[in-house]
Protein backbone atom coordinates (compact mmCIF):
# COMPACT_ATOMS: atom_id res chain seq x y z
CA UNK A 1 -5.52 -15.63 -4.13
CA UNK A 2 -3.22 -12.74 -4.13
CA UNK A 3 -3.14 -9.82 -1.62
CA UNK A 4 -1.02 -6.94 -2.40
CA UNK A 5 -0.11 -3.92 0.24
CA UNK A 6 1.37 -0.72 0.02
CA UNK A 7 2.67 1.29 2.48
CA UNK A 8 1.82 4.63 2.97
CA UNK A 9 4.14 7.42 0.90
CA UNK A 10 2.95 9.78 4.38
CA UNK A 11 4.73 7.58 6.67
CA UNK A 12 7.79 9.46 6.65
CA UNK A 13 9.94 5.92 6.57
CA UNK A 14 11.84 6.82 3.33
CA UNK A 15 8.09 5.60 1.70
CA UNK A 16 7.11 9.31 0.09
CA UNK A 17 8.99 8.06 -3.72
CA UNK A 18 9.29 4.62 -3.42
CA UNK A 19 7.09 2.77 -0.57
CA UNK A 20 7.62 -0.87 0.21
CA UNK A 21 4.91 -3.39 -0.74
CA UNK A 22 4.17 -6.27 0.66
CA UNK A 23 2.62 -9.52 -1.56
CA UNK A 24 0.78 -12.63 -0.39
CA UNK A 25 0.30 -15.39 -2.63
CA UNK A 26 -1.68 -17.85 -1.34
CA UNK A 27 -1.68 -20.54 -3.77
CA UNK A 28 1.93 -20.43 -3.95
CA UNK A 29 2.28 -20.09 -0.37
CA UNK A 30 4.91 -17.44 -0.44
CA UNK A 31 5.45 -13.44 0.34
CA UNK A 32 7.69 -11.34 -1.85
CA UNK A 33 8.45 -7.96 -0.01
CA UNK A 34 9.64 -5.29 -2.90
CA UNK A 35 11.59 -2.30 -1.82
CA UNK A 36 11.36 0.26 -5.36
CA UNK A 37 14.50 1.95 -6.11
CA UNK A 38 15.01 4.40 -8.73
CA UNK A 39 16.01 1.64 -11.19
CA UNK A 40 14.78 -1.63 -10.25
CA UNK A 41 14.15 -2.98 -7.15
CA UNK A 42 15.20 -5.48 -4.60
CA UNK A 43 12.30 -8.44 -3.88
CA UNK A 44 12.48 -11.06 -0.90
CA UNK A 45 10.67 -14.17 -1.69
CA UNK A 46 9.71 -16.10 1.36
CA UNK A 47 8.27 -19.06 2.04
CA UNK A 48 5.09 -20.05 4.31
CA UNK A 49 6.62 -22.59 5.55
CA UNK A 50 10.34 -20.58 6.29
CA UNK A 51 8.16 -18.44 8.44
CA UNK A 52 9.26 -18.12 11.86
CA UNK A 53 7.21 -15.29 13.42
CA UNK A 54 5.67 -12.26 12.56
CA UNK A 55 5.55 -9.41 14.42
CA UNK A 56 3.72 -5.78 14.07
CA UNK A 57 5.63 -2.65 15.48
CA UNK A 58 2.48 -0.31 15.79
CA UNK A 59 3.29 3.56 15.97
CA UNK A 60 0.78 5.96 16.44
CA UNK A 61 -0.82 5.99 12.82
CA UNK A 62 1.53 3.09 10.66
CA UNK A 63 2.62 -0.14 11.53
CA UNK A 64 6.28 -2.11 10.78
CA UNK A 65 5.86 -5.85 9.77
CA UNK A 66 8.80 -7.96 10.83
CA UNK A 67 8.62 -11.39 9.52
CA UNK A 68 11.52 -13.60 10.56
CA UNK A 69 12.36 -16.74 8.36
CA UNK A 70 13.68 -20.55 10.55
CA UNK A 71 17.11 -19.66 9.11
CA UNK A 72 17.34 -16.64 10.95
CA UNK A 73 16.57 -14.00 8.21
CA UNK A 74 14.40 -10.63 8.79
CA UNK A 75 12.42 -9.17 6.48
CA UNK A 76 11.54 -5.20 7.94
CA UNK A 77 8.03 -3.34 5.64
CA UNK A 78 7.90 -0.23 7.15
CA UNK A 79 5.15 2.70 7.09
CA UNK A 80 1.73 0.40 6.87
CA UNK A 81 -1.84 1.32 8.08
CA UNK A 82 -2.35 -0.22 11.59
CA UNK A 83 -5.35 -2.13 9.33
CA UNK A 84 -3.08 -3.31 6.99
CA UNK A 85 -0.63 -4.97 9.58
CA UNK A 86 -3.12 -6.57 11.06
CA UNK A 87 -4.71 -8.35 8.08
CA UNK A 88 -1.01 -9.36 7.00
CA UNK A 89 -0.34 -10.98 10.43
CA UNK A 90 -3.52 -12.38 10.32
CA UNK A 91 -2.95 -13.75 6.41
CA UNK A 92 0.58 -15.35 7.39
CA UNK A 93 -0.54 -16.66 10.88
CA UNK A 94 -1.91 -19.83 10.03
């Protein structure tokens, strides 16, 4: 199954044109992050298994997803619901 978040354009995390989304694919065990731009965009395919740790920066209203990879890279979604961050940890927490 596929889950697909996006975070909030309110978040005031350079989100209002183009927010970042966040994409869990179950079946092929990966998650893509896509940052929009105003042509194209630049996607971050990461493994389950290159999953290191997750962790959830929680602000007052929105939440920052860090996901670290073994080989020591960092993927930073900024400006989701508190909600949202929690079902995505909870998703790539296995």
């Amino acid at each position: 199954m596929t889950y697909e978040f996006e975070a909030s354009r309110v978040s005031g995390d350079g989100n209002a044109v183009f927010p970042d989304e966040l994409i869990i694919d179950d079946e092929e065990e990966v998650v893509i992050h896509r940052k929009p731009k105003l042509i194209g965009c630049k996607e971050t395919e990461i493994r389950f298994g290159a999953i290191a740790s997750i962790q959830i920066d929680k602000h007052i209203l929105f939440a920052d997803i860090i996901i670290e990879t073994r080989g020591g890279r960092e993927i930073v979604a900024r400006g989701f619901t508190r909600d949202d961050a929690d079902e995505i940890k909870e998703l790539l927490s296995w």
